[in-house]
PDB file of N, CA and C in Angstrom:
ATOM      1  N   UNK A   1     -33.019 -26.333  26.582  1.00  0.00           N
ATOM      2  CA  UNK A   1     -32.228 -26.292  25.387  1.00  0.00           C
ATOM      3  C   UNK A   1     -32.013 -27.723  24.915  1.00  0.00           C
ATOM      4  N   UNK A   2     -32.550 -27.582  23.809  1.00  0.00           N
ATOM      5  CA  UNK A   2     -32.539 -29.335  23.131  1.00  0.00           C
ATOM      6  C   UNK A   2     -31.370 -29.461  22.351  1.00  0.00           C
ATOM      7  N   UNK A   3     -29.741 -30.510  22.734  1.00  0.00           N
ATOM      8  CA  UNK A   3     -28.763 -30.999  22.015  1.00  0.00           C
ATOM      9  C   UNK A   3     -29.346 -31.461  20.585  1.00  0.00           C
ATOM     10  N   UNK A   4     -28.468 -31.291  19.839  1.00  0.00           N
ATOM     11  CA  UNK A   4     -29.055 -31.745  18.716  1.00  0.00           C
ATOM     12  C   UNK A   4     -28.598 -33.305  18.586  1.00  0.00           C
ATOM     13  N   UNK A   5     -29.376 -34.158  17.598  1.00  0.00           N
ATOM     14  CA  UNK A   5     -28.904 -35.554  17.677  1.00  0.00           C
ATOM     15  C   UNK A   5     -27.769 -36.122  17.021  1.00  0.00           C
ATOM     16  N   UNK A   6     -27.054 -37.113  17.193  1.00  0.00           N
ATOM     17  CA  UNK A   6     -25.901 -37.425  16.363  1.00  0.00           C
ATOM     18  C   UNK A   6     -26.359 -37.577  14.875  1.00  0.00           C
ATOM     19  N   UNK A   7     -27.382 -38.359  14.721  1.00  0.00           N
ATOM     20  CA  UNK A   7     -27.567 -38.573  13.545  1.00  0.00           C
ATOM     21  C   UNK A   7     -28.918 -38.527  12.933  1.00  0.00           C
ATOM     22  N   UNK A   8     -29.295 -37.618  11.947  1.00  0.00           N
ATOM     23  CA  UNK A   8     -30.820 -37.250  11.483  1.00  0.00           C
ATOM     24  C   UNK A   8     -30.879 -37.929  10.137  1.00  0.00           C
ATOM     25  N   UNK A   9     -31.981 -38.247  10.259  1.00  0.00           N
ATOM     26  CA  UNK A   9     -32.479 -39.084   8.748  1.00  0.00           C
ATOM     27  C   UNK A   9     -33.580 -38.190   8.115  1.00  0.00           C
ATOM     28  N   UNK A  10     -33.092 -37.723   7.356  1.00  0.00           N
ATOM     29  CA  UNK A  10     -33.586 -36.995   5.975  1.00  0.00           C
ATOM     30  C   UNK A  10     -33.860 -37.313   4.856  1.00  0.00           C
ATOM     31  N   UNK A  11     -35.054 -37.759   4.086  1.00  0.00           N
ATOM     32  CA  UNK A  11     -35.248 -38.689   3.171  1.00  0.00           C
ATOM     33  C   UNK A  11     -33.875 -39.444   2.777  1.00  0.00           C
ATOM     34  N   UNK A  12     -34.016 -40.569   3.346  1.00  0.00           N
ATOM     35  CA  UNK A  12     -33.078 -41.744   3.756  1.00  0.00           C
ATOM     36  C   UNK A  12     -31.513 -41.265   3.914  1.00  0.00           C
ATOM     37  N   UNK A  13     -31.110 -40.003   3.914  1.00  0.00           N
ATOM     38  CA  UNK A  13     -29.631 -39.829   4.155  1.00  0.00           C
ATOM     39  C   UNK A  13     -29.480 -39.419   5.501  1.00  0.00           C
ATOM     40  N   UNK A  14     -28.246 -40.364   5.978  1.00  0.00           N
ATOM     41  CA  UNK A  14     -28.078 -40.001   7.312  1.00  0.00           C
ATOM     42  C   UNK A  14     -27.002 -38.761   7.666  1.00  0.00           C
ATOM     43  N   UNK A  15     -27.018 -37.806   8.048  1.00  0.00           N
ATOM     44  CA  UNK A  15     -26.445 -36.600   8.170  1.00  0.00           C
ATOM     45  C   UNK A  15     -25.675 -36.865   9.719  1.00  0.00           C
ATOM     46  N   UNK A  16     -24.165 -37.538   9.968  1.00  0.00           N
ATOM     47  CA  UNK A  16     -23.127 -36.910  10.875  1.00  0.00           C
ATOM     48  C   UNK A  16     -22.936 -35.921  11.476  1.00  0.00           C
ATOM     49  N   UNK A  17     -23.422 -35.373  12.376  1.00  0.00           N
ATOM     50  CA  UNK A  17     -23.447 -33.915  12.391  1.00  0.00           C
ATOM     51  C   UNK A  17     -21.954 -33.530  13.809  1.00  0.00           C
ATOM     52  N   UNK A  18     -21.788 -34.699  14.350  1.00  0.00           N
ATOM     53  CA  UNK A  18     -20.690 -35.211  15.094  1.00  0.00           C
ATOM     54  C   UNK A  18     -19.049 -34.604  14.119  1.00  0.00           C
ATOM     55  N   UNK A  19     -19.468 -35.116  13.031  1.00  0.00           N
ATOM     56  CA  UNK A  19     -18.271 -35.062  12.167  1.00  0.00           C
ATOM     57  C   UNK A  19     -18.549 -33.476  11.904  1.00  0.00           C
ATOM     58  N   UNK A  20     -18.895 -32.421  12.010  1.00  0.00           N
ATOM     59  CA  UNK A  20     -18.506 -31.256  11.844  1.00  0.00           C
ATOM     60  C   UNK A  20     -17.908 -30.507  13.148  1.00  0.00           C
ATOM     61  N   UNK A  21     -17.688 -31.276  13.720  1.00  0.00           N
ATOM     62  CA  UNK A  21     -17.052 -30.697  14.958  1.00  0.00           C
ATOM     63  C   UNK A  21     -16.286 -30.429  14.664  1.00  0.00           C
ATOM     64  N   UNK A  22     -15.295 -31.264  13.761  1.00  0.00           N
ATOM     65  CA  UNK A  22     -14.163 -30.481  13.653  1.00  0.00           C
ATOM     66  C   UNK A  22     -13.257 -29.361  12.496  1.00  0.00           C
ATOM     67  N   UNK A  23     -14.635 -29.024  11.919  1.00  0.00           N
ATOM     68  CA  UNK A  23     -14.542 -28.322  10.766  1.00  0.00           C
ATOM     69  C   UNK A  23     -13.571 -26.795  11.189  1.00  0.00           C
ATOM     70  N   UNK A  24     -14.044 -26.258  12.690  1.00  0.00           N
ATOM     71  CA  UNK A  24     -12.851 -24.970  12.546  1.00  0.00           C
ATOM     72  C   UNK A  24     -11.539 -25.476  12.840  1.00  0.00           C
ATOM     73  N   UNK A  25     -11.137 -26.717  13.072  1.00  0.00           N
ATOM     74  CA  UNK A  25      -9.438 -27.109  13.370  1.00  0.00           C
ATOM     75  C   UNK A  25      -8.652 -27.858  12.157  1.00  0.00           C
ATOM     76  N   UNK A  26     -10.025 -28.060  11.139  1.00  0.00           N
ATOM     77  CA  UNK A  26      -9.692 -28.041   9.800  1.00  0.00           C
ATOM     78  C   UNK A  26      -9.335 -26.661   8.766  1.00  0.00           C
ATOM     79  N   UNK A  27     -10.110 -25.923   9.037  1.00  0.00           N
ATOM     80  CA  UNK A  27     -10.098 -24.353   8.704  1.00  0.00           C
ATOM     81  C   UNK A  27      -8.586 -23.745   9.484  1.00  0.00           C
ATOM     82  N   UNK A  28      -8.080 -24.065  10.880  1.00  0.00           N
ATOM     83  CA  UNK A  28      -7.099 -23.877  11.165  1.00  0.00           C
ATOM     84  C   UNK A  28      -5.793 -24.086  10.653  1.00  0.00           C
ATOM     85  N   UNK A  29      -5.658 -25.431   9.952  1.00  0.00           N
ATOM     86  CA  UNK A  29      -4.635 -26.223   9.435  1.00  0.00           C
ATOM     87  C   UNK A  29      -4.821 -25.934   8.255  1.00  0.00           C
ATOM     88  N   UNK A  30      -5.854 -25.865   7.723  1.00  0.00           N
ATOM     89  CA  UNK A  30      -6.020 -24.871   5.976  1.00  0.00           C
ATOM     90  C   UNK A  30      -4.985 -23.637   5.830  1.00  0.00           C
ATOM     91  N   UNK A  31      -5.369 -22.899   6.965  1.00  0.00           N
ATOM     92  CA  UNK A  31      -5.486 -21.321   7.034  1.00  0.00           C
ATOM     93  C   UNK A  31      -3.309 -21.666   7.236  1.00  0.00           C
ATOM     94  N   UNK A  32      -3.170 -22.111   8.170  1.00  0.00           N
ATOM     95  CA  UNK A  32      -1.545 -22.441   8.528  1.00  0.00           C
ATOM     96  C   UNK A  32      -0.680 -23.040   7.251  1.00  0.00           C
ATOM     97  N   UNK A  33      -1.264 -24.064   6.467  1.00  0.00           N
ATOM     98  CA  UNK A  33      -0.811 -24.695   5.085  1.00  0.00           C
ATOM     99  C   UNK A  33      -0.427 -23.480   4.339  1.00  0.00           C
ATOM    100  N   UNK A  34      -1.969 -22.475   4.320  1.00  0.00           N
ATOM    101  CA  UNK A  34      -1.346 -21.477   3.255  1.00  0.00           C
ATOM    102  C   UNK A  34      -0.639 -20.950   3.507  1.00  0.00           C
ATOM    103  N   UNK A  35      -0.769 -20.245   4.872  1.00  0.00           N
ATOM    104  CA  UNK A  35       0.356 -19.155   5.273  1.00  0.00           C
ATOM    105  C   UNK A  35       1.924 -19.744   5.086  1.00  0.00           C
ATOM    106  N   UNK A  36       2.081 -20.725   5.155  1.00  0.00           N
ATOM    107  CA  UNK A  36       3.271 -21.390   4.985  1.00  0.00           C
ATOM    108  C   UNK A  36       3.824 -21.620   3.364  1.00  0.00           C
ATOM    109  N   UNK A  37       2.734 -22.051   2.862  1.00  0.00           N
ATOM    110  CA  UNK A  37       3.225 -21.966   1.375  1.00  0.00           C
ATOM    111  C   UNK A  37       3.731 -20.349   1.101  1.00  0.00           C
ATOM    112  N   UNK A  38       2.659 -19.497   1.339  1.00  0.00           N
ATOM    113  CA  UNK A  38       3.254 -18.393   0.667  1.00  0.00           C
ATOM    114  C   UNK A  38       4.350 -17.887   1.173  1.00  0.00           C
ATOM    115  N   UNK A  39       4.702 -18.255   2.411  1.00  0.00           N
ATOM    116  CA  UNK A  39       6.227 -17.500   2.608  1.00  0.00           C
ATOM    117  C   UNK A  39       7.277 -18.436   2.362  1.00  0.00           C
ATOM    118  N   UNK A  40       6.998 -19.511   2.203  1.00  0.00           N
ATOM    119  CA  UNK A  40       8.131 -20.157   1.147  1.00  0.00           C
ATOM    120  C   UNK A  40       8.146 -20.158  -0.427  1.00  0.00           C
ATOM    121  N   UNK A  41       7.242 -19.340  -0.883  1.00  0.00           N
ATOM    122  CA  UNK A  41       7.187 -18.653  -2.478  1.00  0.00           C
ATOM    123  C   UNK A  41       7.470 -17.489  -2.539  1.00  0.00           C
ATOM    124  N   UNK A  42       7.779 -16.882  -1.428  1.00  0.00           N
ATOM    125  CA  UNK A  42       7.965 -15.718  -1.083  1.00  0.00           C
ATOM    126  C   UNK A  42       9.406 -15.528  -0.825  1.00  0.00           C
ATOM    127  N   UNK A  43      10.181 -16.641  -0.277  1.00  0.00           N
ATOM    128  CA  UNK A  43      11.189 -16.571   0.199  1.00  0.00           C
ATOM    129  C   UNK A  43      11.812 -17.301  -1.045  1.00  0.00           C
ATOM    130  N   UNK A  44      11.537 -17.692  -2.093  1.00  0.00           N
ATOM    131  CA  UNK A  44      12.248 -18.557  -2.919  1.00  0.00           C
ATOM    132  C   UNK A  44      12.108 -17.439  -4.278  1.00  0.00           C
ATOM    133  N   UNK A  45      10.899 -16.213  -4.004  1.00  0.00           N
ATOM    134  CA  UNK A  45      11.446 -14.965  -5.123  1.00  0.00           C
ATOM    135  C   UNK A  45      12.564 -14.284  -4.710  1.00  0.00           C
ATOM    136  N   UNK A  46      12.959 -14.184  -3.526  1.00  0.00           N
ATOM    137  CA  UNK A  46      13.799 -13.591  -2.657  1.00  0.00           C
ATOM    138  C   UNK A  46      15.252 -13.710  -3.055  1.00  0.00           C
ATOM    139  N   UNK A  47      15.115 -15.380  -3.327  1.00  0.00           N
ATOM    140  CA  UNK A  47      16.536 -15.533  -3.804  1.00  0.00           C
ATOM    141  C   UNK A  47      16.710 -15.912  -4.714  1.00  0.00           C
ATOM    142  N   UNK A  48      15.526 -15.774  -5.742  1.00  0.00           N
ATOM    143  CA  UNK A  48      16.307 -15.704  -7.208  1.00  0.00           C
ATOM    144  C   UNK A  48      16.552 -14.516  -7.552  1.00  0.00           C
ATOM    145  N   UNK A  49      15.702 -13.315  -6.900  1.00  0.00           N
ATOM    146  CA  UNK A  49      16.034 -11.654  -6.965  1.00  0.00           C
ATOM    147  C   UNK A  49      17.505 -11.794  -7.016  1.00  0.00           C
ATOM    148  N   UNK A  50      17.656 -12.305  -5.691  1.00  0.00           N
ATOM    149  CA  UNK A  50      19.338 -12.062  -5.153  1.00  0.00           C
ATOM    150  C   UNK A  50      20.455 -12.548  -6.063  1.00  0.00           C
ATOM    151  N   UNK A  51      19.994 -13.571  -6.852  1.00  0.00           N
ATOM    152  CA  UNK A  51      20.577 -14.600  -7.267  1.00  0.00           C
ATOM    153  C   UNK A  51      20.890 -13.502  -9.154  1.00  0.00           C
ATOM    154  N   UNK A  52      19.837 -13.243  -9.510  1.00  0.00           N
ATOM    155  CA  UNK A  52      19.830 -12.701 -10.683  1.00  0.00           C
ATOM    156  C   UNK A  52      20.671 -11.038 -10.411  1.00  0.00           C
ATOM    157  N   UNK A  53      20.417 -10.566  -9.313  1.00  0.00           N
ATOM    158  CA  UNK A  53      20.943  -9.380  -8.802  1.00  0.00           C
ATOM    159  C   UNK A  53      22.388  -9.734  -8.599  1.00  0.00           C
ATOM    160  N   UNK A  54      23.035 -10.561  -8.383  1.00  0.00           N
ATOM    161  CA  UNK A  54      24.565 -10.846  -8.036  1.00  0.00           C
ATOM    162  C   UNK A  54      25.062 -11.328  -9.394  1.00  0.00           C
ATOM    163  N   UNK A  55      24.530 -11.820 -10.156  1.00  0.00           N
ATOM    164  CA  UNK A  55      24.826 -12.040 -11.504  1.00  0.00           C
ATOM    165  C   UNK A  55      24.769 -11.033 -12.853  1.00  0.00           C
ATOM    166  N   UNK A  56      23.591 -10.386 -12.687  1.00  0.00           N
ATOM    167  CA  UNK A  56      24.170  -8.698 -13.278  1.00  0.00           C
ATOM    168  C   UNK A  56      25.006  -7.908 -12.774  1.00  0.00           C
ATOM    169  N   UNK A  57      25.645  -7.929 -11.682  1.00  0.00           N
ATOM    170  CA  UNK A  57      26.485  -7.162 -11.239  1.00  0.00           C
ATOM    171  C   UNK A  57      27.881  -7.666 -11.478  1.00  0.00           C
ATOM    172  N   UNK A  58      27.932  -9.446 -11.956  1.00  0.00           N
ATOM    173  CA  UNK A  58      29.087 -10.048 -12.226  1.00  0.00           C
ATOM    174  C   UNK A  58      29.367  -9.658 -13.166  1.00  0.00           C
ATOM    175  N   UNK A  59      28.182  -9.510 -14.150  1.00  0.00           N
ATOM    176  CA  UNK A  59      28.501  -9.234 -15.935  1.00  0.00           C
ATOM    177  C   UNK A  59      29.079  -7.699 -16.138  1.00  0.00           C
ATOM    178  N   UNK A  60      28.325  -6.622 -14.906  1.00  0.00           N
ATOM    179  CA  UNK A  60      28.954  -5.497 -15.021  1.00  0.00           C
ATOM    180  C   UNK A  60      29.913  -5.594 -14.729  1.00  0.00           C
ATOM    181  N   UNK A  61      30.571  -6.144 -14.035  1.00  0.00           N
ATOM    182  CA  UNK A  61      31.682  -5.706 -13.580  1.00  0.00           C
ATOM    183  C   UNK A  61      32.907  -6.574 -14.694  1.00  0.00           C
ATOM    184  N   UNK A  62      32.830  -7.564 -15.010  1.00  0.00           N
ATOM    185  CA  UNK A  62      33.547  -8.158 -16.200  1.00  0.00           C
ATOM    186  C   UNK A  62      33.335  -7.158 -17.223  1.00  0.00           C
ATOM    187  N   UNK A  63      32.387  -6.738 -17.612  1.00  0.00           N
ATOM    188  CA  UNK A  63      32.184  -5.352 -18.680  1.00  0.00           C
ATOM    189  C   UNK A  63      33.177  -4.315 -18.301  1.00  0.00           C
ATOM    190  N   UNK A  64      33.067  -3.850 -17.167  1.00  0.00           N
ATOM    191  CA  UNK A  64      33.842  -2.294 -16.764  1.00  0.00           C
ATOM    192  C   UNK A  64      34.951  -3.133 -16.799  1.00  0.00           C
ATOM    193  N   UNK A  65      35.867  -4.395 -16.567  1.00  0.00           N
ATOM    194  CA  UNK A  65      36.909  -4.524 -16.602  1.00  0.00           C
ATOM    195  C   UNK A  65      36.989  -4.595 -18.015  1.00  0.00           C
ATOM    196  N   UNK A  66      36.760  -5.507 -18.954  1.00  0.00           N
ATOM    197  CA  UNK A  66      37.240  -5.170 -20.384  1.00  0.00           C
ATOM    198  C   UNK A  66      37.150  -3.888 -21.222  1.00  0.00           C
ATOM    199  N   UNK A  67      36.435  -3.254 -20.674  1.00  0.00           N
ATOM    200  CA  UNK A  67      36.633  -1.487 -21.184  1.00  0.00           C
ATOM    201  C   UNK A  67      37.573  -1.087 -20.957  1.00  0.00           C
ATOM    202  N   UNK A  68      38.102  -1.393 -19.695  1.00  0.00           N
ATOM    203  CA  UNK A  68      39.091  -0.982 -18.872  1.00  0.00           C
ATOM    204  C   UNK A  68      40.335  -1.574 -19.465  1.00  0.00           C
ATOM    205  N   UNK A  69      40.356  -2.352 -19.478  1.00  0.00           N
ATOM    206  CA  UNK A  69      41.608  -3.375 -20.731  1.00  0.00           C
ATOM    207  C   UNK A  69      41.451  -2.539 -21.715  1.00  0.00           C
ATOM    208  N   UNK A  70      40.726  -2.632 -22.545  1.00  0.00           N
ATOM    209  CA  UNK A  70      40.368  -1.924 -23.863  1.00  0.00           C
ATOM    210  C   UNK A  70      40.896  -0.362 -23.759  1.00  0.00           C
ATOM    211  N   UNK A  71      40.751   0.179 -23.044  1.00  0.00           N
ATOM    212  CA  UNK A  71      41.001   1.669 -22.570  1.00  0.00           C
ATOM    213  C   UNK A  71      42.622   1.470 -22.747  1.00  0.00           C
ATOM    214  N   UNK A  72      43.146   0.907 -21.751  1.00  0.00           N
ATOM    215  CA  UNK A  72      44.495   1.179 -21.245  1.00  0.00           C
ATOM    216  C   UNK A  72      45.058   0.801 -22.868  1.00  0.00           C
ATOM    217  N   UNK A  73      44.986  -0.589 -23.248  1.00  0.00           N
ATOM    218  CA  UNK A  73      45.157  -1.078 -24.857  1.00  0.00           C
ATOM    219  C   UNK A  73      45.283  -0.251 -25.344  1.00  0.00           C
ATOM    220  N   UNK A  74      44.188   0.710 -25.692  1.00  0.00           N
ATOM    221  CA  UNK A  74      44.196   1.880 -26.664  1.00  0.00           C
ATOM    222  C   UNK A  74      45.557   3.219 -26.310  1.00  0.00           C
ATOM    223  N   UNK A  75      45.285   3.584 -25.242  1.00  0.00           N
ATOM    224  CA  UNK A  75      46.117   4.422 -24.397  1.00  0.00           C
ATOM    225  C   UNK A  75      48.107   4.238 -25.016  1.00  0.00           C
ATOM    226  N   UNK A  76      47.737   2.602 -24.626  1.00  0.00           N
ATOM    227  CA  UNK A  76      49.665   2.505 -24.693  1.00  0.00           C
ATOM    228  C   UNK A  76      49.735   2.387 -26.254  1.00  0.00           C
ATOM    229  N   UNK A  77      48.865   2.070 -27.563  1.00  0.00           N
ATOM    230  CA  UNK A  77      49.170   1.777 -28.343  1.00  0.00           C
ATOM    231  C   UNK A  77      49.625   3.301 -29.228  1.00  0.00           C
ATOM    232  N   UNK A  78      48.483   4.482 -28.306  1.00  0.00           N
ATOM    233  CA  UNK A  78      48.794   5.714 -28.260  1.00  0.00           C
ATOM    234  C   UNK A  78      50.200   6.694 -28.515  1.00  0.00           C
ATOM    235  N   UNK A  79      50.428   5.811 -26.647  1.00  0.00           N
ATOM    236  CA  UNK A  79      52.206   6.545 -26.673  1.00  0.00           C
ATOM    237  C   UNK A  79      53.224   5.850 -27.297  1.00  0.00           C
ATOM    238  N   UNK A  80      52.869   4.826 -28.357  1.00  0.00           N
ATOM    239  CA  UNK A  80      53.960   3.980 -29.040  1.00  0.00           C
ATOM    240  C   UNK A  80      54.156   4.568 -30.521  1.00  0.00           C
TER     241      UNK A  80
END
């Protein structure tokens, strides 16, 4: 079994072939970068969901209270 050589000359370009050694621990740290980005884009829809979800529920609920003002308002101006 013949190693292959460090370096082959191919109409005059010299081809590293040393330097692809480490092409799958590059592919590793690729593959880890992404996975990491997406669950911190993932986790940052998360809490603007939450964020927009706690804030419609503020506005409802300031709503059901001024109805609720408004209601009673109406009510006593009723029995007067």
């Amino acid at each position: 079994m013949r190693s292959r050589p460090a370096d082959v000359t191919h109409k005059g370009t010299m081809i590293n072939w040393r330097a692809l050694d480490n092409v799958p621990l590059l592919f590793y740290i690729l593959a880890a970068k992404t996975l990491l980005l997406c669950l911190g884009f993932a986790a940052a829809k998360v809490f603007q969901r939450r964020r927009a979800e706690a804030e419609l529920r503020r506005r409802a609920e300031t709503r059901r209270k001024l109805v609720q003002d408004t209601q009673e308002l109406l009510d006593s101006t009723k029995e007067d």
